[in-house]
Protein backbone atom coordinates (compact mmCIF):
# COMPACT_ATOMS: atom_id res chain seq x y z
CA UNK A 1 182.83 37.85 144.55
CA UNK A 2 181.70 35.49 141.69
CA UNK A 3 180.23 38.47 139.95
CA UNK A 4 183.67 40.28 139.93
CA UNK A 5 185.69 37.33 138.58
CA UNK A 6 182.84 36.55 135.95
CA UNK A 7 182.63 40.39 134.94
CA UNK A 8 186.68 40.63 135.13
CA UNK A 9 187.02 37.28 133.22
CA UNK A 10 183.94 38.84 130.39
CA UNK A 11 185.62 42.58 129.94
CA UNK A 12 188.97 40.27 129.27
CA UNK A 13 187.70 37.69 126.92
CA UNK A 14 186.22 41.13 124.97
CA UNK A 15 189.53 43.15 124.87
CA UNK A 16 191.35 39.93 123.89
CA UNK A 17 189.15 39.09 121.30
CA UNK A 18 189.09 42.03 119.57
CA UNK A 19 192.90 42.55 119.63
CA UNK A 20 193.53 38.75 119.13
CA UNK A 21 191.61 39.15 115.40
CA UNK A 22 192.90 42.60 114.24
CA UNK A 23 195.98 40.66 114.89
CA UNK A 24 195.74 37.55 113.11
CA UNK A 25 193.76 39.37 110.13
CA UNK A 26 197.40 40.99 109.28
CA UNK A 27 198.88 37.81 108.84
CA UNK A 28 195.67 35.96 106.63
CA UNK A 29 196.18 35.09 103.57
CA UNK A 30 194.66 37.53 100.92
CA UNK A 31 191.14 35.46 100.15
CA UNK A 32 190.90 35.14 103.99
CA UNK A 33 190.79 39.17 104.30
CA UNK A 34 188.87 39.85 100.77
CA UNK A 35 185.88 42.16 101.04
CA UNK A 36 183.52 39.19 100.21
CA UNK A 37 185.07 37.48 103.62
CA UNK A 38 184.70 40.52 105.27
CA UNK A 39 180.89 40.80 104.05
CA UNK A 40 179.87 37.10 105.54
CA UNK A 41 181.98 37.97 109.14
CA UNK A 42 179.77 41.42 109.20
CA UNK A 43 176.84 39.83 108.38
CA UNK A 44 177.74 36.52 110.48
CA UNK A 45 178.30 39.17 113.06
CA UNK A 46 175.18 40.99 112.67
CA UNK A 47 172.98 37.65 113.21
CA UNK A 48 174.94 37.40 116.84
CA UNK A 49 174.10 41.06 117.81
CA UNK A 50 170.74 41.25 117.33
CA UNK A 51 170.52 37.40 119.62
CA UNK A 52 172.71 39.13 122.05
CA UNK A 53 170.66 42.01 122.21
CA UNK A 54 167.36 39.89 122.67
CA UNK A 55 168.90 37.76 125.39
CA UNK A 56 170.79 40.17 127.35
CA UNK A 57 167.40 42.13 127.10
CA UNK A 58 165.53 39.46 128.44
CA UNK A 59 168.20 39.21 131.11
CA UNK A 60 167.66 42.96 132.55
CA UNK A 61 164.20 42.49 132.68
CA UNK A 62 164.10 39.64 134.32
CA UNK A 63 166.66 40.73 137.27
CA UNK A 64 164.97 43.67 137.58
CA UNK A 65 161.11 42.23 137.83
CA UNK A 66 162.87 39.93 140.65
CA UNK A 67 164.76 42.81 142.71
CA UNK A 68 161.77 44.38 142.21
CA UNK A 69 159.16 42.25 143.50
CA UNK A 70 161.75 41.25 146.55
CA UNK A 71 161.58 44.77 147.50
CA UNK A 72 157.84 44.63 148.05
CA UNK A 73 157.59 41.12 149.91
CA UNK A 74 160.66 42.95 152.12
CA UNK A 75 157.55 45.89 152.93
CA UNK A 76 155.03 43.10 153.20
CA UNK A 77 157.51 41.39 155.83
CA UNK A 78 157.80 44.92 157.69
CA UNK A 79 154.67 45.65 157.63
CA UNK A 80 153.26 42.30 159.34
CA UNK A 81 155.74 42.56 161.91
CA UNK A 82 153.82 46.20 163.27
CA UNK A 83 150.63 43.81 162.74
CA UNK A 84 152.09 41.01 164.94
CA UNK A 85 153.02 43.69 167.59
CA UNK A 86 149.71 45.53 167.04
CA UNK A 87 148.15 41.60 168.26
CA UNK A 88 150.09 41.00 171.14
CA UNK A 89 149.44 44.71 172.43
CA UNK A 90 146.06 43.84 172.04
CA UNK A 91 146.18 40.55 174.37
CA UNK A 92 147.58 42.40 177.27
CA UNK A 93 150.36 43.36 179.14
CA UNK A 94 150.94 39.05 179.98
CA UNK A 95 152.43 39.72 176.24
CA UNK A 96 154.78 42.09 176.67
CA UNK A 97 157.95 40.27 176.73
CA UNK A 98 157.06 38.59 173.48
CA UNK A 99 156.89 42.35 171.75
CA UNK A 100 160.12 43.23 173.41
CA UNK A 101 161.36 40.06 171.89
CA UNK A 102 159.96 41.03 168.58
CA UNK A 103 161.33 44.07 168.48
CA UNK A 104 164.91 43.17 169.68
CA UNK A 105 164.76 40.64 166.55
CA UNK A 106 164.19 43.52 163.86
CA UNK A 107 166.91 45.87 165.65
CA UNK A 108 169.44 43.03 165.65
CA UNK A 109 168.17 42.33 161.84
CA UNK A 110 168.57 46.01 161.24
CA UNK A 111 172.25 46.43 162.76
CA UNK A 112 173.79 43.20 161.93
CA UNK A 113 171.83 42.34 158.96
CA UNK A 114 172.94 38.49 157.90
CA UNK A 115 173.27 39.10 154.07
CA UNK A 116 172.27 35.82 152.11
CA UNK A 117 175.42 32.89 152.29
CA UNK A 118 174.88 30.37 149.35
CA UNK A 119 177.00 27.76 150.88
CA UNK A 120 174.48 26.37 153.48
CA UNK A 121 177.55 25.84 156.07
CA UNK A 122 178.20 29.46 156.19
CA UNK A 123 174.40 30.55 157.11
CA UNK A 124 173.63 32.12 160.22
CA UNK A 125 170.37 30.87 162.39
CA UNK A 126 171.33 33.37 165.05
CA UNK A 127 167.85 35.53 163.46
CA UNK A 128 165.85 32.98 163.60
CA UNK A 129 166.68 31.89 166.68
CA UNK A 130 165.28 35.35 167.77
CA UNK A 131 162.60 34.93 166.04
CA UNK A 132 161.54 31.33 167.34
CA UNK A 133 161.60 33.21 170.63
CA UNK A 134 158.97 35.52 170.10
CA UNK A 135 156.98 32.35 169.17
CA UNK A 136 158.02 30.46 172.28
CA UNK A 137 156.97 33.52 174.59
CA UNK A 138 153.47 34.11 173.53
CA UNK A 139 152.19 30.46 172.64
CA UNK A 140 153.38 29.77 176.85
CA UNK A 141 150.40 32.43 177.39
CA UNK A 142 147.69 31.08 179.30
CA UNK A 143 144.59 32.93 177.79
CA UNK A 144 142.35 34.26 180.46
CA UNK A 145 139.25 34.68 178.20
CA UNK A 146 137.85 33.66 174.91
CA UNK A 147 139.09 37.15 173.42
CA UNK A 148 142.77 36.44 174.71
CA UNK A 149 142.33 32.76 173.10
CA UNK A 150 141.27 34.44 169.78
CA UNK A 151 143.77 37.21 170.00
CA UNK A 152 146.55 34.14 170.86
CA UNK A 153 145.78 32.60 167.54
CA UNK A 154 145.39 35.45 165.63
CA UNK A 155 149.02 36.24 166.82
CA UNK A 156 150.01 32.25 166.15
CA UNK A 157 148.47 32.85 162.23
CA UNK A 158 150.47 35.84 161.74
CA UNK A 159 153.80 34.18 162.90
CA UNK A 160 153.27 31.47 160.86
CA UNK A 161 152.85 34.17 157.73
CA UNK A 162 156.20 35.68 158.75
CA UNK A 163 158.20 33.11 159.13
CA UNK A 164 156.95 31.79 155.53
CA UNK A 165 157.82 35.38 154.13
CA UNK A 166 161.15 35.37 155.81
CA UNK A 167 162.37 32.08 154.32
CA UNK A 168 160.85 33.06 150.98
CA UNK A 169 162.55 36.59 150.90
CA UNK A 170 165.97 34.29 151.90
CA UNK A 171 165.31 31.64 149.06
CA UNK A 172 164.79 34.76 146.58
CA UNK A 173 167.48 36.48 147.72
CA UNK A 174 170.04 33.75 146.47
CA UNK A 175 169.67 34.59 142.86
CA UNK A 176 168.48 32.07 139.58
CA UNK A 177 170.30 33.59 136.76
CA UNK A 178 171.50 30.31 134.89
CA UNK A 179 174.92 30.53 134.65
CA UNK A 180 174.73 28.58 131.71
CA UNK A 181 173.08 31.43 129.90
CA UNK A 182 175.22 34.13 131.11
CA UNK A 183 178.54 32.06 129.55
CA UNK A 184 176.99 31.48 126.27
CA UNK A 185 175.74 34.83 126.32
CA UNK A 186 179.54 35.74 127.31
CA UNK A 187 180.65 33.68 124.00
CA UNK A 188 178.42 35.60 121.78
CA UNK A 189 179.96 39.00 122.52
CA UNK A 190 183.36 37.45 122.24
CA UNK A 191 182.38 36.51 118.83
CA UNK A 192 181.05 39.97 118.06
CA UNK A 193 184.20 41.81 119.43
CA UNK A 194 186.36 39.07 117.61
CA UNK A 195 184.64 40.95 114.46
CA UNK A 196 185.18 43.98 115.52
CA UNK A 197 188.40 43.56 115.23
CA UNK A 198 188.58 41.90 112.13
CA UNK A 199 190.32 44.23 109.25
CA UNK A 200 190.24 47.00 112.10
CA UNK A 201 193.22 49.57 111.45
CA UNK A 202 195.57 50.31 113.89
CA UNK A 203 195.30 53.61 115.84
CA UNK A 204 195.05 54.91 119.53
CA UNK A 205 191.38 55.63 118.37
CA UNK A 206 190.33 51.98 117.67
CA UNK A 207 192.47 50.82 120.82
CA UNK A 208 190.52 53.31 123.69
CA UNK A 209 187.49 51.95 121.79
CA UNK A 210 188.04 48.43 122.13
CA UNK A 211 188.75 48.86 125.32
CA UNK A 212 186.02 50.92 126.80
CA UNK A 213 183.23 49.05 125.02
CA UNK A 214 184.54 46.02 126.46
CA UNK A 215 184.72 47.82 129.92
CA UNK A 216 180.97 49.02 129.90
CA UNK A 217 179.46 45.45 128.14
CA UNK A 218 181.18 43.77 131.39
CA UNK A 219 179.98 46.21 133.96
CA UNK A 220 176.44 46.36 132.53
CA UNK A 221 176.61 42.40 132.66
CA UNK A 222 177.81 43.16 136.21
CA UNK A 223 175.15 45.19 136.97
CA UNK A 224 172.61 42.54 136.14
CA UNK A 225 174.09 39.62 138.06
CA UNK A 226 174.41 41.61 141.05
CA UNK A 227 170.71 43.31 140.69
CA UNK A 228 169.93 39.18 140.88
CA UNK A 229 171.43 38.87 144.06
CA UNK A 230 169.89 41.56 146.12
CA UNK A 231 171.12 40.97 149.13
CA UNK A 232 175.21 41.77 148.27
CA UNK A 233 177.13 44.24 146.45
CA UNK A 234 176.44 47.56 145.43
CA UNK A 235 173.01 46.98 144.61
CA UNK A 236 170.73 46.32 147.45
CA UNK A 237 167.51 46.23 149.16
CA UNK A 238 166.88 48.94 151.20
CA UNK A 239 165.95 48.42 154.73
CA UNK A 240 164.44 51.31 155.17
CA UNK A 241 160.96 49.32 155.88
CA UNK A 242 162.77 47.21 158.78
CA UNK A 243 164.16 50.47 160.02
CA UNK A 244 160.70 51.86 159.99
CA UNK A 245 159.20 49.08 161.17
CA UNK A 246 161.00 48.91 164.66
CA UNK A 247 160.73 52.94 164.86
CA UNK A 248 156.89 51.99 165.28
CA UNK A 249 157.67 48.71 167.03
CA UNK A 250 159.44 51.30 169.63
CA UNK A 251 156.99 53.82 169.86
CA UNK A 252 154.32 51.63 170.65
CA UNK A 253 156.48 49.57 173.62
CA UNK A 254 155.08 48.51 176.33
């Protein structure tokens, strides 16, 4: 929802600008509309562009290297839960309700998947809960043999790796875009429209311009604050990992 307003509030402050200055330029004075004033707000103008470019550059690449790496800890985290179950088939059938466990956890994550809250009062522990279960089941395991006590640990090590993935994937998940650099990158394309505007004549032309550049500045700005939160809006991880993680978990059930 923050996305919206701040995309809403950008594709605004754009269209207002640029109308706002073709406005006031018809009611300047005549040295405040000269060509040689009109040569400094260009090249005044210019300076900001190429910044804005640079920045909002850095900005893309930066949400995407994030959304992109989060993807691959998400297969990591699938893939070490069939490991996990792979261990506990191994101990015996005394593990058993620990995989069942496990794999009840990644249906429920897969069905009702808790998407990231930023307010820590609205979180949900209901997964990990689930997940602290698992734990609970096979550590009660009395091991019958030194390869059951091995096997135990091995399981113990792995659980330990998850749970570290899990709260790493959540912690990602939450998005670190400064918003401080998003607003002033926000004030430089004001700036820039304002000049757009600036001496601009007045036709439908110039208006439907105006007004779509505005519209597709915001929703690329959109598209990179919501790429940095990649657990909401349009722009998601897939769980198609999960989902084929509990498709093995479920062939292989005891």
């Amino acid at each position: 929802m923050t996305e919206i307003i701040l995309t809403l509030s950008v594709f605004a402050a754009l269209a207002t600008a640029a109308f706002a200055a073709r406005w006031a330029s018809t009611r300047m004075r005549a040295h405040h509309v000269s060509e040689e004033t009109n040569t400094v707000v260009r090249l005044v103008a210019g300076l900001f562009v190429v910044m804005t470019s640079l920045v909002f550059g850095l900005l893309i690449n930066s949400s995407r290297a994030s959304f992109e790496t989060l993807g691959d800890q998400v297969q990591s985290y699938a893939a070490r839960l069939i490991l996990l179950d792979r261990t506990l088939a191994a101990v015996g059938p005394e593990a058993d309700d620990a995989r069942r466990l496990l794999a009840g956890y990644v249906q429920a994550a897969v069905e009702n998947p808790a998407r990231v809250q930023r307010n820590e009062s609205l979180r949900s522990y209901q997964a990990e809960d689930r997940l602290r279960a698992v734990s609970d089941s096979f550590s009660a395991i009395v091991p019958a043999d030194d390869r059951s006590r091995a096997l135990l640990a091995d399981a113990a090590r792995r659980y330990r790796d998850i749970v570290e993935q899990r709260w790493t994937i959540i912690e990602a998940g939450q998005g670190r875009l400064p918003i401080q650099l998003t607003l002033m990158l926000a004030g430089w394309l004001v700036l820039i429209f304002a000049s757009f505007g600036y001496r601009a004549p007045r036709n439908a032309v110039i208006d439907l311009t105006f007004v779509s550049a505005a519209a597709l500045i915001a929703g690329s700005l959109y598209l990179v604050l919501d790429m940095n939160v990649p657990f909401s809006g349009p722009m998601q991880i897939s769980d198609l990992p999960l989902r084929q993680s509990l498709a093995e978990l479920r062939r292989a059930a005891p």
